[in-house]
N, C-alpha and C. Protein backbone atom coordinates (compact mmCIF):
# COMPACT_ATOMS: atom_id res chain seq x y z
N UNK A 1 0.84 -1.18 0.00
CA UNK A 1 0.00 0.00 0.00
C UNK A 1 0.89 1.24 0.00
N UNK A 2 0.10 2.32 -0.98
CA UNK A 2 1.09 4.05 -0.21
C UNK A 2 0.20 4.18 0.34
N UNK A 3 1.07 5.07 1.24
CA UNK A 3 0.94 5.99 2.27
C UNK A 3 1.39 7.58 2.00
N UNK A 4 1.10 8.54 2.31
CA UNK A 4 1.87 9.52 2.54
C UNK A 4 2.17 9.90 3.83
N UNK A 5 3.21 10.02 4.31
CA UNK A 5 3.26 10.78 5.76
C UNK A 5 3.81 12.31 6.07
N UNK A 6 3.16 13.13 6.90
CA UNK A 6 3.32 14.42 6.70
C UNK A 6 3.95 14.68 8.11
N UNK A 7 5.42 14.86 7.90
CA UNK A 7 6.31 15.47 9.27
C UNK A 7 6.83 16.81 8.88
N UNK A 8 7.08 16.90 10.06
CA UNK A 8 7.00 18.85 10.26
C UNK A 8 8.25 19.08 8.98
N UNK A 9 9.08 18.45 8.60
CA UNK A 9 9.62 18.77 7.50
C UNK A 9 9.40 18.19 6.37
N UNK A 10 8.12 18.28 6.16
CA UNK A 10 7.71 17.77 4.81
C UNK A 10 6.72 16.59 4.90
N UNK A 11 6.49 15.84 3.56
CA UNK A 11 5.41 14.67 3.30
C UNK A 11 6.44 14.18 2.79
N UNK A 12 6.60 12.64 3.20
CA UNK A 12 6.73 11.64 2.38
C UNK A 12 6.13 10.44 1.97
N UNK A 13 6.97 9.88 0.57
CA UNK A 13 5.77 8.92 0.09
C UNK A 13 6.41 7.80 0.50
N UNK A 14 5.73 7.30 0.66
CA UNK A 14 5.56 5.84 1.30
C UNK A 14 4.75 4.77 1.02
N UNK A 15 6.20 3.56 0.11
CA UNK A 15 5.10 2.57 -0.18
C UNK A 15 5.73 1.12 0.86
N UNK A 16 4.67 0.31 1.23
CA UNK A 16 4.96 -0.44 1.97
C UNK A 16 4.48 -1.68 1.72
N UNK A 17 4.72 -3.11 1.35
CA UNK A 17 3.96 -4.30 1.23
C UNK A 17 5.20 -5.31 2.36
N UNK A 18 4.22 -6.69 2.34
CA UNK A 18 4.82 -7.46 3.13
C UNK A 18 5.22 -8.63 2.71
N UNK A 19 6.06 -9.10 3.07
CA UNK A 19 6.63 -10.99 2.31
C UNK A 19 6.89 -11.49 3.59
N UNK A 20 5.28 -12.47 3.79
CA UNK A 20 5.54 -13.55 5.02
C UNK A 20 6.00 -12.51 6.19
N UNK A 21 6.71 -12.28 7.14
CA UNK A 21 6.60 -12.09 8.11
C UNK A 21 7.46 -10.62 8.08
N UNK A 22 7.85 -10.83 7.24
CA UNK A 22 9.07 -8.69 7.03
C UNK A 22 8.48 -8.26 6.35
N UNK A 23 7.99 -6.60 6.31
CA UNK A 23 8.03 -5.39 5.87
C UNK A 23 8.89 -4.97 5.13
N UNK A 24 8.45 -4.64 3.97
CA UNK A 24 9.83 -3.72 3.40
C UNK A 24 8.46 -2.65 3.15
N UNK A 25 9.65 -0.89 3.47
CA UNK A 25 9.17 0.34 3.09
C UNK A 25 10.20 0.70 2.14
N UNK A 26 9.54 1.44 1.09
CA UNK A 26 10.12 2.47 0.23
C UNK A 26 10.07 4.11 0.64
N UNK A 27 10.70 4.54 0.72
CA UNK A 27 10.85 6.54 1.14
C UNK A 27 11.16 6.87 0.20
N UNK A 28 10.88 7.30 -0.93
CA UNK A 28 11.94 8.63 -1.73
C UNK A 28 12.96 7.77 -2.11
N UNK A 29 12.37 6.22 -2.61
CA UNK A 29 13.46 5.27 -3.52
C UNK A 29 14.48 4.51 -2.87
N UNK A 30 14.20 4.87 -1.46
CA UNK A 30 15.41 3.88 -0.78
C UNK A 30 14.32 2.66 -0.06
N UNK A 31 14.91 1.77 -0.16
CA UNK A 31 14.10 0.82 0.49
C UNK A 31 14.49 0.10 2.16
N UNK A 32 13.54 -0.19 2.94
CA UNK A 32 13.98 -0.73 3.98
C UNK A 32 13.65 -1.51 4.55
N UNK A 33 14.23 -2.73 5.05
CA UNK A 33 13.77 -4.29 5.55
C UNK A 33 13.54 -4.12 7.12
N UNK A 34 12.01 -4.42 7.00
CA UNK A 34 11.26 -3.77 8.54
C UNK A 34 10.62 -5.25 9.24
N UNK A 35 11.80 -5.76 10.46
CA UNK A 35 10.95 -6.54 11.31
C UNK A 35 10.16 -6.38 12.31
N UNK A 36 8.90 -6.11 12.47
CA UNK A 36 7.82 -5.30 13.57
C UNK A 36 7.03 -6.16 14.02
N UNK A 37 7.22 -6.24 15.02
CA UNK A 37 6.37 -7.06 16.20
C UNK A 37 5.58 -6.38 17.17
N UNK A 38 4.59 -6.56 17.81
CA UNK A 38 4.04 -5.79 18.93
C UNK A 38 4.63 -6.46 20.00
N UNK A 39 4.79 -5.42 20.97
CA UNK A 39 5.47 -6.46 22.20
C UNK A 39 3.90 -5.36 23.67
N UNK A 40 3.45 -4.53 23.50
CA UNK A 40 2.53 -4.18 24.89
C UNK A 40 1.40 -3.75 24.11
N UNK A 41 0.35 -4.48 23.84
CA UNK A 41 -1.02 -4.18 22.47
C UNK A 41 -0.91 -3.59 21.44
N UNK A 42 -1.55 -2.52 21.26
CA UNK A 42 -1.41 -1.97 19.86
C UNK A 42 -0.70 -0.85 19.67
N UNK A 43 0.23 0.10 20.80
CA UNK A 43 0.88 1.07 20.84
C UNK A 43 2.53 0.90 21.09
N UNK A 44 3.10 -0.30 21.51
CA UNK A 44 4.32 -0.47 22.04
C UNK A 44 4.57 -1.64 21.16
N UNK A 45 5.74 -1.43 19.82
CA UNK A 45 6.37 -1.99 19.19
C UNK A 45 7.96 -2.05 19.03
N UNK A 46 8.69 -3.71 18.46
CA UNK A 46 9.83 -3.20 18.61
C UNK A 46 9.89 -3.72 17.35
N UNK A 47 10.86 -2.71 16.46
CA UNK A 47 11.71 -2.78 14.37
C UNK A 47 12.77 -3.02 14.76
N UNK A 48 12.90 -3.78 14.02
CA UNK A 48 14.51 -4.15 13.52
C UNK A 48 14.59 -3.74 11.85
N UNK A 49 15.24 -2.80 11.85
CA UNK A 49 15.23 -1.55 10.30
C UNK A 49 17.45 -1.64 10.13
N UNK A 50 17.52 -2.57 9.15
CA UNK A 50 18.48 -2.88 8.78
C UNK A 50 19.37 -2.87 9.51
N UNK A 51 18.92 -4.39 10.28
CA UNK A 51 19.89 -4.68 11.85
C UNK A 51 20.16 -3.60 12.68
N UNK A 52 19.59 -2.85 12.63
CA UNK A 52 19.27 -2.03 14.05
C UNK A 52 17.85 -1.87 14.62
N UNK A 53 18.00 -2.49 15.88
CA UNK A 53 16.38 -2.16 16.97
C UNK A 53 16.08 -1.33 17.74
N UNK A 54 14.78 -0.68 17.37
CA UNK A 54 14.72 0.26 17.91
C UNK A 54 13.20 -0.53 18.89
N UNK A 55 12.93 0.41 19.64
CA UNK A 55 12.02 -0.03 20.23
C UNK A 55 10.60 1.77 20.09
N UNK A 56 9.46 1.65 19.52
CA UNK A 56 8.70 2.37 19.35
C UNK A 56 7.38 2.47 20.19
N UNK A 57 6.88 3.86 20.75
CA UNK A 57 5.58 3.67 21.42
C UNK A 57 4.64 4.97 20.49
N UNK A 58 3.42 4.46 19.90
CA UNK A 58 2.58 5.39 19.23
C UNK A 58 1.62 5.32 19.76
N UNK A 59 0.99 7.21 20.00
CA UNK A 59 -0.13 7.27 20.93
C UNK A 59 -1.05 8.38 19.98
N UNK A 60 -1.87 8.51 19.46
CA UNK A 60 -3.17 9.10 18.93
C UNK A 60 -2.97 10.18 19.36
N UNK A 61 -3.01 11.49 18.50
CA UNK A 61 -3.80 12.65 18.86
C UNK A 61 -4.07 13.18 17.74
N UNK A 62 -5.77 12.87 18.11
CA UNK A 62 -6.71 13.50 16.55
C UNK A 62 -6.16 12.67 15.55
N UNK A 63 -5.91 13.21 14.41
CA UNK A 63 -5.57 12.86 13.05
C UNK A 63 -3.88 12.58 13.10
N UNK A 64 -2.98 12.81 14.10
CA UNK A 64 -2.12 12.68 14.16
C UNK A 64 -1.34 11.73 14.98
N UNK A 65 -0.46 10.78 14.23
CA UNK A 65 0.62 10.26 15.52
C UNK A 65 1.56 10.32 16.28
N UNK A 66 2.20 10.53 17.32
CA UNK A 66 3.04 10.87 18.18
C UNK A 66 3.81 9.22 18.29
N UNK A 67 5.29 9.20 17.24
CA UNK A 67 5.84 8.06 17.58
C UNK A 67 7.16 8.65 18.61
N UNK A 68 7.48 7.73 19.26
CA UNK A 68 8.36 7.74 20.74
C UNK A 68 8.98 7.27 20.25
N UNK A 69 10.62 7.37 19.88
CA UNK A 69 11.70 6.55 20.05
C UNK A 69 13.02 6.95 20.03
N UNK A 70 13.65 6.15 21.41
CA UNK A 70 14.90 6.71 21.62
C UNK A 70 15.03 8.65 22.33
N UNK A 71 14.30 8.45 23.11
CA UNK A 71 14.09 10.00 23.74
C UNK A 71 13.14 10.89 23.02
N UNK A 72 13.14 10.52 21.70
CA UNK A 72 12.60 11.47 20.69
C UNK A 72 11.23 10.96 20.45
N UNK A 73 10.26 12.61 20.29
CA UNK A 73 8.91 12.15 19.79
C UNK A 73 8.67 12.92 18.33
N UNK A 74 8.10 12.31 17.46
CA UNK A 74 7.60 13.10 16.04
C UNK A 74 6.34 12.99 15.71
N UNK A 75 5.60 13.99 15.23
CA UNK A 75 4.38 13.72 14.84
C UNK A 75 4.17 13.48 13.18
N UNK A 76 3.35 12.50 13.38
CA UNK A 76 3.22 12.21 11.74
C UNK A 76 1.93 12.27 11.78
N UNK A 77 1.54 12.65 10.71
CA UNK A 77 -0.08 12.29 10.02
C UNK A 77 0.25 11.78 8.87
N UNK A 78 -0.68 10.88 8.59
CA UNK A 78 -0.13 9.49 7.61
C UNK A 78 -2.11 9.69 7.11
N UNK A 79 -1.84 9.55 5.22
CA UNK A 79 -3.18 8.85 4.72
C UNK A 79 -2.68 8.43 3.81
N UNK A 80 -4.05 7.51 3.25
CA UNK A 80 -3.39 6.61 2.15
C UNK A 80 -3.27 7.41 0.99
N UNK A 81 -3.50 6.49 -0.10
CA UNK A 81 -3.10 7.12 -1.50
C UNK A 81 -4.60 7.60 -2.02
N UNK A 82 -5.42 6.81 -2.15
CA UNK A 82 -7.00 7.23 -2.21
C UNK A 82 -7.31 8.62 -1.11
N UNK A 83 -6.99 9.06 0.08
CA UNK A 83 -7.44 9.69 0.84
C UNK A 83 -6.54 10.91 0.19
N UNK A 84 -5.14 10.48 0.12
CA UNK A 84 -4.04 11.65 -0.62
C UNK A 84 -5.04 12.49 -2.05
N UNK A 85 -4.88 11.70 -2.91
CA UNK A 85 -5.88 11.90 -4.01
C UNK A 85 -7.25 12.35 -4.10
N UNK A 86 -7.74 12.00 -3.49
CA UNK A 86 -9.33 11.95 -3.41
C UNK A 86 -10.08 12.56 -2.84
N UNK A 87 -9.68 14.02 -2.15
CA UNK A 87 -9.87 14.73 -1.02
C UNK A 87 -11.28 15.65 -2.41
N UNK A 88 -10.68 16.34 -3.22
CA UNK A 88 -11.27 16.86 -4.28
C UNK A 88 -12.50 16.31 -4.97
N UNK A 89 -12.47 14.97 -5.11
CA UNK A 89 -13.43 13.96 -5.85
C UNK A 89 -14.25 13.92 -4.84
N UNK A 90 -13.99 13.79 -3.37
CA UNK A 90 -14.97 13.75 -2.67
C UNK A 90 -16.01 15.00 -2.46
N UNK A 91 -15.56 16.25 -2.26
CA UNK A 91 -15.87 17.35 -2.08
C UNK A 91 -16.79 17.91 -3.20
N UNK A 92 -16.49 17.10 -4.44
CA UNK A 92 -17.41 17.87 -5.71
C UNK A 92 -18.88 16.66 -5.10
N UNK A 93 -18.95 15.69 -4.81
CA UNK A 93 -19.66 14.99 -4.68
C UNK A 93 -20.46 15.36 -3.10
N UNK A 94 -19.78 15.88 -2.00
CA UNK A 94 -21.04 16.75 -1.26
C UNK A 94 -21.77 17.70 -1.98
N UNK A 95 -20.66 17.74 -2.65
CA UNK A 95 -21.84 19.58 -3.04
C UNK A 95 -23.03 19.45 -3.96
N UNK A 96 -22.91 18.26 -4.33
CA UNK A 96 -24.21 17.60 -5.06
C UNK A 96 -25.42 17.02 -4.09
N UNK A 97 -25.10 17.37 -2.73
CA UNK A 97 -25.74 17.09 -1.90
C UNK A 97 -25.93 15.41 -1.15
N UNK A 98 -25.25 14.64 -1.97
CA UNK A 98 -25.15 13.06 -1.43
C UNK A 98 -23.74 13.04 -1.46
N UNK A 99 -23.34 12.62 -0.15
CA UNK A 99 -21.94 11.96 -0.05
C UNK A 99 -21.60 10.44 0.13
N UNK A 100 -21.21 9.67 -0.52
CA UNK A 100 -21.06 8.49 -0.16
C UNK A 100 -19.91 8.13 0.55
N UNK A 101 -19.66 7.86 2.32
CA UNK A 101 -18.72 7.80 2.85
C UNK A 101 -18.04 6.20 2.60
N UNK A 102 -16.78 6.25 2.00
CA UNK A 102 -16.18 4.97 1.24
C UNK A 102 -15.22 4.49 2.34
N UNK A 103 -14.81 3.24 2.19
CA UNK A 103 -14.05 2.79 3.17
C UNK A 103 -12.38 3.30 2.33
N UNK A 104 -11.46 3.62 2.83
CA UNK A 104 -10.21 3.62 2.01
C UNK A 104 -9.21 2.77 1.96
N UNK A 105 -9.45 1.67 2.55
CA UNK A 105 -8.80 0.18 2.79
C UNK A 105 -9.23 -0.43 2.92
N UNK A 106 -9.35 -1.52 2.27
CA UNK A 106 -9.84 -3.21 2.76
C UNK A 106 -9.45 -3.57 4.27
N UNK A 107 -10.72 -3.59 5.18
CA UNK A 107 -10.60 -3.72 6.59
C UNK A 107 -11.87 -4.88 7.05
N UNK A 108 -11.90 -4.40 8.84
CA UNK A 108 -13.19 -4.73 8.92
C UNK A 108 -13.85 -3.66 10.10
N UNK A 109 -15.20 -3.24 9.85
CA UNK A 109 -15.59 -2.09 10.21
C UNK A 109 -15.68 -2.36 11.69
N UNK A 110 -15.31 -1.85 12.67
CA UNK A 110 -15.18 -1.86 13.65
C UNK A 110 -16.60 -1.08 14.62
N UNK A 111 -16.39 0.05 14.44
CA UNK A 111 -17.71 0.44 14.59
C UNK A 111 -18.55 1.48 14.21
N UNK A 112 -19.56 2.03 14.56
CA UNK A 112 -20.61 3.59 13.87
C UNK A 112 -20.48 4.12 14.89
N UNK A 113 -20.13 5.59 14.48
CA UNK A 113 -20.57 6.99 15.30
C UNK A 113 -21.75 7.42 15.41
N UNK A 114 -22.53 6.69 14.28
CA UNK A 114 -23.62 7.74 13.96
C UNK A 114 -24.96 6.67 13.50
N UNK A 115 -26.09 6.88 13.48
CA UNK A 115 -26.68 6.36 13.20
C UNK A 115 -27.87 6.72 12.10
N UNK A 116 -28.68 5.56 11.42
CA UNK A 116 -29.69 6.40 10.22
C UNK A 116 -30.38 7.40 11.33
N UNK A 117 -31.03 8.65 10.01
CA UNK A 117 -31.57 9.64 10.68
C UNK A 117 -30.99 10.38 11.63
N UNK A 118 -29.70 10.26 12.25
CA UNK A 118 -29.29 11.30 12.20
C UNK A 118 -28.72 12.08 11.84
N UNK A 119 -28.59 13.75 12.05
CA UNK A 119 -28.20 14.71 11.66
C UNK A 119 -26.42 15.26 11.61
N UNK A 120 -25.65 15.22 11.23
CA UNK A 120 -24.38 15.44 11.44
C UNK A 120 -23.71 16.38 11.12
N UNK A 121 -22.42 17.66 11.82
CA UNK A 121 -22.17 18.47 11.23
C UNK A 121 -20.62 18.27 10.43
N UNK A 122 -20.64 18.75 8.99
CA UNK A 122 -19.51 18.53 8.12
C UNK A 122 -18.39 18.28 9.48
N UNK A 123 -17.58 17.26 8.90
CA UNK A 123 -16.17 16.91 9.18
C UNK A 123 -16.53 15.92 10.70
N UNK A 124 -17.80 15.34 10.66
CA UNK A 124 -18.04 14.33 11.85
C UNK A 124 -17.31 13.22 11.72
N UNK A 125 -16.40 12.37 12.59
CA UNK A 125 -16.48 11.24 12.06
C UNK A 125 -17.61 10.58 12.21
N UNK A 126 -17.87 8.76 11.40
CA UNK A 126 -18.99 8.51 11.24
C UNK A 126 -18.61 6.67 11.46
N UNK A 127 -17.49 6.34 11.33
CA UNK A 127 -17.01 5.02 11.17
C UNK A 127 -15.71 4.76 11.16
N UNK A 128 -15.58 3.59 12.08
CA UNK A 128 -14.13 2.93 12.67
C UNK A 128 -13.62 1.95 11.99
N UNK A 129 -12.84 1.90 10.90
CA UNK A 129 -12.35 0.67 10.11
C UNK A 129 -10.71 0.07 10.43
N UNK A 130 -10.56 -1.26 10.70
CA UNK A 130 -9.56 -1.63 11.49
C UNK A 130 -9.18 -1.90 10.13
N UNK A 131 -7.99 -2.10 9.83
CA UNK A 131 -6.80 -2.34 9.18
C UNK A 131 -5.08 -2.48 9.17
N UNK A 132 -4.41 -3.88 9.32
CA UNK A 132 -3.17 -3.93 9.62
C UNK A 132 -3.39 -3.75 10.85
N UNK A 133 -4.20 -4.02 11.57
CA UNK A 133 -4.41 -3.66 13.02
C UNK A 133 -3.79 -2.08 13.61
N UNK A 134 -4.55 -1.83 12.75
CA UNK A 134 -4.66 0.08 13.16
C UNK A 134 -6.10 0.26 12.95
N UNK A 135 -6.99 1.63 14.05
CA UNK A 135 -8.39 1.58 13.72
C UNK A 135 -7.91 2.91 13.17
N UNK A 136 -8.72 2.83 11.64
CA UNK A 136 -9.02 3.83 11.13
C UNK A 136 -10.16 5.04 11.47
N UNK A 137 -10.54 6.14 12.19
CA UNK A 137 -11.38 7.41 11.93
C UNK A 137 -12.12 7.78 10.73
N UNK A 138 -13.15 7.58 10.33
CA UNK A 138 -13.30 7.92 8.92
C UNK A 138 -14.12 8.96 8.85
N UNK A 139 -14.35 10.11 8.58
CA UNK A 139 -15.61 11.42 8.49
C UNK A 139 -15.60 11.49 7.54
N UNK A 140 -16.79 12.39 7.52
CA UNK A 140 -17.74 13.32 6.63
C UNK A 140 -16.70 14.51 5.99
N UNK A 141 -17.05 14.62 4.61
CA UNK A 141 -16.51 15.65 4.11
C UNK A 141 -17.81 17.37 4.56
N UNK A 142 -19.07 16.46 4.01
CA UNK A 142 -20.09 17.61 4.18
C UNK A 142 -20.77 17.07 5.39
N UNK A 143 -21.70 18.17 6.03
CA UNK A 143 -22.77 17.59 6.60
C UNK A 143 -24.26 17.07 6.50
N UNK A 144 -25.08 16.72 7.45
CA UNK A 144 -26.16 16.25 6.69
C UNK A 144 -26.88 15.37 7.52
N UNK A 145 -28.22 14.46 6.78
CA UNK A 145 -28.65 13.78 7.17
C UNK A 145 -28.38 12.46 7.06
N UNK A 146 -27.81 11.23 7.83
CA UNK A 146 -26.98 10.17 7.68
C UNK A 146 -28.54 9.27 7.19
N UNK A 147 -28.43 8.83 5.83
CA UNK A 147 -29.47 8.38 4.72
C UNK A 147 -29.32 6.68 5.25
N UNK A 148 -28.51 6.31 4.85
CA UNK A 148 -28.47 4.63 5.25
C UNK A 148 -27.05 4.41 5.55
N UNK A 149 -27.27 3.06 6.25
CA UNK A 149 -25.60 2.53 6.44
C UNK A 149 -25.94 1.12 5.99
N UNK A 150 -24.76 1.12 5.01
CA UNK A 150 -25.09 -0.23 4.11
C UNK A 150 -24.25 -1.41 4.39
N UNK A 151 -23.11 -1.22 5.93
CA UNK A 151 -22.68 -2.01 6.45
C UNK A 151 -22.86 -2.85 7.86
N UNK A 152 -22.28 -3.16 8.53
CA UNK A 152 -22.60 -3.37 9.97
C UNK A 152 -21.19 -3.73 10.69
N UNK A 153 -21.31 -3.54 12.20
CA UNK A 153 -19.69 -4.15 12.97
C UNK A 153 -19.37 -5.36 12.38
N UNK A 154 -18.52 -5.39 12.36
CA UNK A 154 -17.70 -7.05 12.08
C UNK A 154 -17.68 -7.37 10.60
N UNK A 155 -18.51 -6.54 9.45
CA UNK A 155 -18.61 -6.85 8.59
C UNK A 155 -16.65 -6.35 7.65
N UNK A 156 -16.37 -7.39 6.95
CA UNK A 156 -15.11 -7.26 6.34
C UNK A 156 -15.28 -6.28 4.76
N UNK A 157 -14.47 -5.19 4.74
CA UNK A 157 -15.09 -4.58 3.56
C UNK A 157 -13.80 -4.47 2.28
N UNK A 158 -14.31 -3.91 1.23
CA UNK A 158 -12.88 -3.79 0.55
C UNK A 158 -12.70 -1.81 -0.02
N UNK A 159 -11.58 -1.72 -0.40
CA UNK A 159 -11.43 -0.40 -0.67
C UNK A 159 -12.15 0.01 -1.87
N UNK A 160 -12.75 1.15 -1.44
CA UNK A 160 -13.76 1.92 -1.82
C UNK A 160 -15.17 1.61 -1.83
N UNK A 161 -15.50 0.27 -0.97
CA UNK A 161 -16.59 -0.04 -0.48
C UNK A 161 -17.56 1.36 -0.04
N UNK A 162 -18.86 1.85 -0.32
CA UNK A 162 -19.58 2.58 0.61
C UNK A 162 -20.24 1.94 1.10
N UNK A 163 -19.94 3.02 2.49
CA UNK A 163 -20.17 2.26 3.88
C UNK A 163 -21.64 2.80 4.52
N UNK A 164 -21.84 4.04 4.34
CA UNK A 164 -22.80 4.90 4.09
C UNK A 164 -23.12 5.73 3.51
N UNK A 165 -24.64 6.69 3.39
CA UNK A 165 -24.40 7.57 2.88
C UNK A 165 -25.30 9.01 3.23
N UNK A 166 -24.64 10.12 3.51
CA UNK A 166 -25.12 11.58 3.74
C UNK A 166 -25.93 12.22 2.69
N UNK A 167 -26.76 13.05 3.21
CA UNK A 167 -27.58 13.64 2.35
C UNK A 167 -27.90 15.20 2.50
N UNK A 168 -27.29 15.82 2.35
CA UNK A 168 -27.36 17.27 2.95
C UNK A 168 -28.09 18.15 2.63
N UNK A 169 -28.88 17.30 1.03
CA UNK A 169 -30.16 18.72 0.59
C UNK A 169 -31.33 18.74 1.40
C-alpha cells in the first residue's frame, strides 16, 4: 500500500507491502527491511530496520501520531493514497448534496458513530475501520442527514466499499 506521511519537515511517500513475516518500506526510492512485532497491544512496538532495533511507542492525537523513540517524539499524520488523491473527488460529490462515505482500505468495520436519521455536522467522524491492526477514523466531508448505512460491525469490507451515505439537501 502508499501511504503519505506528513512530518514537520515535509510529506513523504511511502510505499509499503509485506513478504511472510518482514516489511519492506520504500521513502523517496530507498528501500527498507522492517521486522515489527508488537510487544505491549497496539501502541508499544519493537523494528529491527536494517539490523538495528529500535524499540517504538505510538499514541493518537486526533488525526495525528506521536511516535516515541529513543528520547525522541515526532508527529506524523499518515493517509493513504486514495485519501491523498481523493480529497477533491470527494468534495465535488457533497456539493451535489449526497456523499457516499467509502471505506479507504480493505478492513473490517469496527464500529458507527452515527446512526440512520441522524443529523451530522460537516467533518463528523462517522465510522471505525480496522486495518493492519490500526483503527481507522473515517468522516464526513459535508454535513447532513446520515441516509443509510449499508454495512454493519464485524462486517469485512474492501477499498472503496460505501459504507454509508449523507444527504445534505
Amino acid at each position: 500500500m502508499i501511504y503519505y506521511a506528513k512530518l514537520r519537515d515535509g510529506e513523504k511517500r511511502v510505499e509499503i507491502r509485506k513478504e511472510g513475516f518482514t516489511y519492506f518500506g520504500d521513502i523517496d526510492g530507498k528501500t527498507f527491511e522492517v521486522d515489527a512485532r508488537l510487544i505491549d497491544g497496539p501502541s508499544v512496538m519493537s523494528l529491527i530496520v536494517d539490523k538495528k532495533c529500535y524499540e517504538i511507542v505510538i499514541t493518537k492525537a486526533g488525526k495525528k501520531l506521536i511516535v516515541s523513540a529513543g528520547g525522541e517524539e515526532f508527529e506524523i499524520e499518515i493517509a493513504d493514497e486514495l485519501q491523498h488523491r481523493g480529497v477533491g473527488q470527494t468534495a465535488a460529490a457533497a456539493e451535489l448534496g449526497i456523499e457516499e462515505v467509502k471505506a479507504p482500505m480493505p478492513g473490517v468495520v469496527v464500529a458507527f458513530e452515527v446512526e440512520p436519521g441522524e443529523e451530522i455536522a460537516p467533518g463528523s467522524p462517522v465510522v471505525i475501520v480496522e486495518a493492519m491492526k490500526m483503527q481507522n477514523e473515517i468522516s464526513t466531508l459535508g454535513g447532513g442527514l446520515v441516509k443509510k448505512i449499508l454495512v454493519k460491525a464485524g462486517d469485512v469490507v474492501e477499498s472503496q466499499q460505501t459504507l454509508l451515505i449523507v444527504d445534505s439537501t
